[in-house]
N, C-alpha and C. Protein backbone atom coordinates (compact mmCIF):
# COMPACT_ATOMS: atom_id res chain seq x y z
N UNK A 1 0.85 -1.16 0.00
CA UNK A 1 0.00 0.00 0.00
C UNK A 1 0.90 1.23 0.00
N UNK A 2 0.27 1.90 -0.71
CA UNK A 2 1.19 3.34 -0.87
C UNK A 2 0.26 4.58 -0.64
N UNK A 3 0.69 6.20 0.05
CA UNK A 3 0.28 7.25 -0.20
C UNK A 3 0.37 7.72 -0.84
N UNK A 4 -0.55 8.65 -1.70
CA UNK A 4 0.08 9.91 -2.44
C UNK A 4 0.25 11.10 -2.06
N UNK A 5 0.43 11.35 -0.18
CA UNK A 5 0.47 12.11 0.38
C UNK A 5 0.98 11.68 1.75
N UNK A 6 1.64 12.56 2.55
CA UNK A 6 2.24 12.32 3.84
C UNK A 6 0.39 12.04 4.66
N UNK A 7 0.81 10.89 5.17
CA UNK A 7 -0.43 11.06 6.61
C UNK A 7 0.17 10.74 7.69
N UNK A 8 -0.68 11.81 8.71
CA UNK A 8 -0.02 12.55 10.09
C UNK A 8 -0.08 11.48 11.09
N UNK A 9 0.85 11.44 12.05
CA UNK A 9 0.70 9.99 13.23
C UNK A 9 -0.70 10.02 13.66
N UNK A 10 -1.33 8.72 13.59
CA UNK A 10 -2.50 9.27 14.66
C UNK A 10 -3.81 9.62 14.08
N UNK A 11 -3.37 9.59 12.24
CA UNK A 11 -4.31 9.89 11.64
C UNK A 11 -4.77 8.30 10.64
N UNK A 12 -6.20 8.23 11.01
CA UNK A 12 -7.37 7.37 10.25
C UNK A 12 -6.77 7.55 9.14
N UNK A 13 -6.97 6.35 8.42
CA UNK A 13 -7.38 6.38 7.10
C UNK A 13 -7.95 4.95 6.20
N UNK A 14 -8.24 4.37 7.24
CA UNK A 14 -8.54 2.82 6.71
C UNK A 14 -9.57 2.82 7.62
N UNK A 15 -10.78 2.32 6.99
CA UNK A 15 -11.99 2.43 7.67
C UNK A 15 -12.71 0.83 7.13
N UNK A 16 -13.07 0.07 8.29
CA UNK A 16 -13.69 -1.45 8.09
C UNK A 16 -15.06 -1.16 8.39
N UNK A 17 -15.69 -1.61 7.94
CA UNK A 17 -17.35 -1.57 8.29
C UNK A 17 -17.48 -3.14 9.58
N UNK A 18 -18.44 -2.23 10.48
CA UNK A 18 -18.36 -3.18 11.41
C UNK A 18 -18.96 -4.34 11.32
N UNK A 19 -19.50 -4.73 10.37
CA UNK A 19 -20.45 -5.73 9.84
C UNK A 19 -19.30 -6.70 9.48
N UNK A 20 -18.32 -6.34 9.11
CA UNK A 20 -16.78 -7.40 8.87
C UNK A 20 -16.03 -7.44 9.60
N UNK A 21 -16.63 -7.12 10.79
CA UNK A 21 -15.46 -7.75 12.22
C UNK A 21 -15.49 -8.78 12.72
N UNK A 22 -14.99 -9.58 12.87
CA UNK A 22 -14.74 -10.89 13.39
C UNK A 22 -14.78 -10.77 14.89
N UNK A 23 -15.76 -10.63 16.01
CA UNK A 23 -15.26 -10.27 17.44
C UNK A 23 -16.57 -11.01 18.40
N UNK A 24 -16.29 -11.25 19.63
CA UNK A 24 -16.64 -12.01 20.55
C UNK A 24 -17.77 -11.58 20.26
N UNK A 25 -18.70 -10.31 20.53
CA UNK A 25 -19.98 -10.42 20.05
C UNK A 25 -20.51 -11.22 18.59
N UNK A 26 -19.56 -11.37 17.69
CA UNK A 26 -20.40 -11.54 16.35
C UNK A 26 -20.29 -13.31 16.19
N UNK A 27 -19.29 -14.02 17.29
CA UNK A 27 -19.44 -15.22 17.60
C UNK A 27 -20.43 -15.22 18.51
N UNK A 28 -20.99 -15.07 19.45
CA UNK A 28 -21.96 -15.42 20.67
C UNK A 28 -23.38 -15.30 19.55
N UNK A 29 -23.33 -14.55 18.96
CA UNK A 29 -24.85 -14.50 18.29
C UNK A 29 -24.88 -14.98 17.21
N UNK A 30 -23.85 -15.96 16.88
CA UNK A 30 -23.92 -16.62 15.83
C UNK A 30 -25.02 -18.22 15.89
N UNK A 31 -25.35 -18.62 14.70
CA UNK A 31 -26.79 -19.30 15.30
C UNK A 31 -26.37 -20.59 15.66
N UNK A 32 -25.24 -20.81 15.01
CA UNK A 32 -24.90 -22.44 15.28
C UNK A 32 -23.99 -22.00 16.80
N UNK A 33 -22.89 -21.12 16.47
CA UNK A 33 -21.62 -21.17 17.81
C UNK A 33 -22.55 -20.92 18.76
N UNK A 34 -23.79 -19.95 18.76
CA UNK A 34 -23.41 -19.23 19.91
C UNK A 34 -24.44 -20.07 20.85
N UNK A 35 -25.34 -21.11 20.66
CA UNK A 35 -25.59 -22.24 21.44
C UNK A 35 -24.75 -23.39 21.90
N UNK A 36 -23.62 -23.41 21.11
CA UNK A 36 -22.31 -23.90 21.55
C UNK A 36 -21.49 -23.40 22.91
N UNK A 37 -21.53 -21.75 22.97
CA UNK A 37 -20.78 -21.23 23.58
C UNK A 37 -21.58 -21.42 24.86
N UNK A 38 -23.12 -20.88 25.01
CA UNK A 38 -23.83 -20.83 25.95
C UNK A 38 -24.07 -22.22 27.04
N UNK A 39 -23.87 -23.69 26.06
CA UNK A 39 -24.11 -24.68 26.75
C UNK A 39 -22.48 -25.07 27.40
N UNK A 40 -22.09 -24.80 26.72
CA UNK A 40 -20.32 -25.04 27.71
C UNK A 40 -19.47 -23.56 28.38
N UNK A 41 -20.45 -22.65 28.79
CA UNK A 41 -19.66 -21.49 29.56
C UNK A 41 -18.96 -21.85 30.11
N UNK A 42 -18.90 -22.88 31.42
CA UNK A 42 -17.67 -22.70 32.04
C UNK A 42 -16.05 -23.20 31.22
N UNK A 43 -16.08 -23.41 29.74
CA UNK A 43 -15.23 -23.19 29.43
C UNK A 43 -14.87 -22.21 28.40
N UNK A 44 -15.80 -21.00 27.67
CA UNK A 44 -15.93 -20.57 27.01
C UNK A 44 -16.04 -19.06 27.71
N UNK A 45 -15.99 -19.07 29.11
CA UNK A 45 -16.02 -18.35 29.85
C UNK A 45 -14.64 -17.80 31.05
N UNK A 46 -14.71 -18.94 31.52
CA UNK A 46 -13.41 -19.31 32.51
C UNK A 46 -11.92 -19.78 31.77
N UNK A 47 -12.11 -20.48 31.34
CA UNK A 47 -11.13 -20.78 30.42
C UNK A 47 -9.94 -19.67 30.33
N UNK A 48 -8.32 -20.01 30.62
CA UNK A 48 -7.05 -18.49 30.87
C UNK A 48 -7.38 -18.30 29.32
N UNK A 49 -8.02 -19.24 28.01
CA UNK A 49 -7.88 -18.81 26.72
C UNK A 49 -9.23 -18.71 25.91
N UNK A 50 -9.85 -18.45 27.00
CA UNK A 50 -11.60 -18.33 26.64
C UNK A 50 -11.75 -17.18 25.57
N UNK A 51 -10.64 -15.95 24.84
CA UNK A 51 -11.38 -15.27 24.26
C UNK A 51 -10.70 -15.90 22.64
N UNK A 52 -9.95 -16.35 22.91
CA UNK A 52 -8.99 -17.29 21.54
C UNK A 52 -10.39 -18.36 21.56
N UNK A 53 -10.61 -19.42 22.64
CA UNK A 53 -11.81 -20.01 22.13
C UNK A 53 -12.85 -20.11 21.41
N UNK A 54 -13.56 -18.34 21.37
CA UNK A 54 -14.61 -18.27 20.96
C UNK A 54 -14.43 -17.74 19.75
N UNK A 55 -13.13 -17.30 19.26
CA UNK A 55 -13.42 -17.29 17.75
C UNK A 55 -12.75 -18.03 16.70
N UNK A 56 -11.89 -19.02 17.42
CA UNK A 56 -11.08 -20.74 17.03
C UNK A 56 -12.55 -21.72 16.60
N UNK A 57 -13.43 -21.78 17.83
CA UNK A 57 -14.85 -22.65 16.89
C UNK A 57 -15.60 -21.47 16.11
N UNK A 58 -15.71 -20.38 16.14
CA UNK A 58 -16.40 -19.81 14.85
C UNK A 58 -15.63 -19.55 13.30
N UNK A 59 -14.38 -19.45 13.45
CA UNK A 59 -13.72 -19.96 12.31
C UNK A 59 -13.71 -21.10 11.99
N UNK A 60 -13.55 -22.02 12.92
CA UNK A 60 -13.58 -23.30 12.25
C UNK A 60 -14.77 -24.06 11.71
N UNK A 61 -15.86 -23.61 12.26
CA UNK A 61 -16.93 -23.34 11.91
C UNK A 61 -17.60 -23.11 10.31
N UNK A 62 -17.12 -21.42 10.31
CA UNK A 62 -17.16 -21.06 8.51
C UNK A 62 -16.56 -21.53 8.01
N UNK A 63 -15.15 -22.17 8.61
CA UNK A 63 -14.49 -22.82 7.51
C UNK A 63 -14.97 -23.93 6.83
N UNK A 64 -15.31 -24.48 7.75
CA UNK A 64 -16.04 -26.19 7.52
C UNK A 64 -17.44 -25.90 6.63
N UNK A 65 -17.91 -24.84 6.54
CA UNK A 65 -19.61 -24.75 5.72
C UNK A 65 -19.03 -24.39 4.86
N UNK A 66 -17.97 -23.94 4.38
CA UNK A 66 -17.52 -23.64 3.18
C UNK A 66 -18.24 -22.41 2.51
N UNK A 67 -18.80 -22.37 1.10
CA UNK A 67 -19.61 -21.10 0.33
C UNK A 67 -20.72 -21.04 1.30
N UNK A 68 -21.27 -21.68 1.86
CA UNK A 68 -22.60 -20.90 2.83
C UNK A 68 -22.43 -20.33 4.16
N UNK A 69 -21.12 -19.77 4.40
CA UNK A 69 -20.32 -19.01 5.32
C UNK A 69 -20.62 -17.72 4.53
N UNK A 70 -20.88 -16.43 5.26
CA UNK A 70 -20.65 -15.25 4.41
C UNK A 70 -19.27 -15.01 4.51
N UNK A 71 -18.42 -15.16 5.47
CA UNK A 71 -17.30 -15.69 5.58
C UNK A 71 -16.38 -16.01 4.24
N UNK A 72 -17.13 -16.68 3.49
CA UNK A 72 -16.37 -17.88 2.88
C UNK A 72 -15.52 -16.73 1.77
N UNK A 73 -15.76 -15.84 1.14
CA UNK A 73 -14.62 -15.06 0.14
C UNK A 73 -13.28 -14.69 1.68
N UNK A 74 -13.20 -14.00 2.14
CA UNK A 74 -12.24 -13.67 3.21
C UNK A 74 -11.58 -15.56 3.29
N UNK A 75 -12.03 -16.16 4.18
CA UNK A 75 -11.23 -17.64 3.76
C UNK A 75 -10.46 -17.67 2.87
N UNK A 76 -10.60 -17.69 1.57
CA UNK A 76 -10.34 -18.09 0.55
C UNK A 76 -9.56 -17.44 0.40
N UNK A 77 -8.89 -16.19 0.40
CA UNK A 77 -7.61 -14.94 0.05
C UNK A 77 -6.85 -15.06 1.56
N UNK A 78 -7.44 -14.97 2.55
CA UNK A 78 -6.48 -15.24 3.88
C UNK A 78 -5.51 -15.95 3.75
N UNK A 79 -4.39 -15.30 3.97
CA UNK A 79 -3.01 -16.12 4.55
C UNK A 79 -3.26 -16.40 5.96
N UNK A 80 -3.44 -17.95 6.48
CA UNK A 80 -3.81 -17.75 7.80
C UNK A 80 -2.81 -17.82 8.84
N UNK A 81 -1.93 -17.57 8.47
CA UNK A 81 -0.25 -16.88 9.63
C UNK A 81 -0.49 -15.16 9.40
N UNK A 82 -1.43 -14.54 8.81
CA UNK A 82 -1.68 -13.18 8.67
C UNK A 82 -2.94 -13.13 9.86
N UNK A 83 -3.59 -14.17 10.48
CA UNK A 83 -4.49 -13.69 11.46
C UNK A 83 -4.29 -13.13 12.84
N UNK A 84 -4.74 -12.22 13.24
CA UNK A 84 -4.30 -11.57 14.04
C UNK A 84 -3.77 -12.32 15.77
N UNK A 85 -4.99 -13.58 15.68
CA UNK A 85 -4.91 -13.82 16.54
C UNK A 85 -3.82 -14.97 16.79
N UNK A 86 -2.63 -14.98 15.93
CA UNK A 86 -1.49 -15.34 15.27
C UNK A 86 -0.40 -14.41 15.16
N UNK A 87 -0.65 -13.27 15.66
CA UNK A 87 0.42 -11.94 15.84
C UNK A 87 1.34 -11.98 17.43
N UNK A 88 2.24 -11.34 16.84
CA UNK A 88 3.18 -11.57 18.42
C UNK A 88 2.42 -10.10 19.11
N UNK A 89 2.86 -10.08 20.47
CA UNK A 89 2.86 -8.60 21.11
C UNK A 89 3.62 -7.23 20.21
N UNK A 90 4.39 -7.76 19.87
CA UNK A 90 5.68 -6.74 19.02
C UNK A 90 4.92 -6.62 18.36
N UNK A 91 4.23 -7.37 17.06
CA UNK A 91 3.68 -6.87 15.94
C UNK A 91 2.36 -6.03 16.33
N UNK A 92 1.21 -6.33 17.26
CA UNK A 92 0.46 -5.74 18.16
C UNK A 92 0.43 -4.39 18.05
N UNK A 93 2.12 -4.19 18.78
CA UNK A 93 2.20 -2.85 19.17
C UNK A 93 2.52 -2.21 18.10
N UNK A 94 3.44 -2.45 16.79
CA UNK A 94 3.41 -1.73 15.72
C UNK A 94 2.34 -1.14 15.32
N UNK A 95 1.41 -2.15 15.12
CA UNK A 95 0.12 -1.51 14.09
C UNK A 95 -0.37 -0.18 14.95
């Protein structure tokens, strides 16, 4: 990615629509996970890796339905050593 202009520290310029976030709310209300999540809280809850949990079965999840995932284009172009939840602290703190 390139500018055609200096942009200032601190300054926006990449904007995601929240409808394409991948995040603990958009697993819990999902129709298959999130009766998953609700019948095994105490590990989806308690768990030291309960928030990696809940979106490890909703990926694996879309992955497995394949094209009837809305999901399923993002799959398909993902490098999945590019997922975040696959980032060190260092890289973290860059972005």
């Amino acid at each position: 990615m390139a500018a055609n202009c200096d942009i200032p520290p601190q300054k926006a310029f990449l904007f995601i629509p929240q409808k394409l976030i991948i995040n603990q709310d958009v697993c819990r209300r999902d129709p298959v996970c999130g009766p998953i999540y609700n019948a095994h809280s105490d590990i989806f809850a308690e768990h030291f890796d309960h928030e990696y949990l809940l979106m490890i079965v909703f990926v694996m999840h879309h992955m497995l339905i394949g094209e009837k995932s809305f999901w399923y284009p993002f799959w398909k172009i993902v490098n999945m050593s590019d997922m975040p939840m696959r980032w060190t602290e260092e890289e973290i703190e860059e972005l």
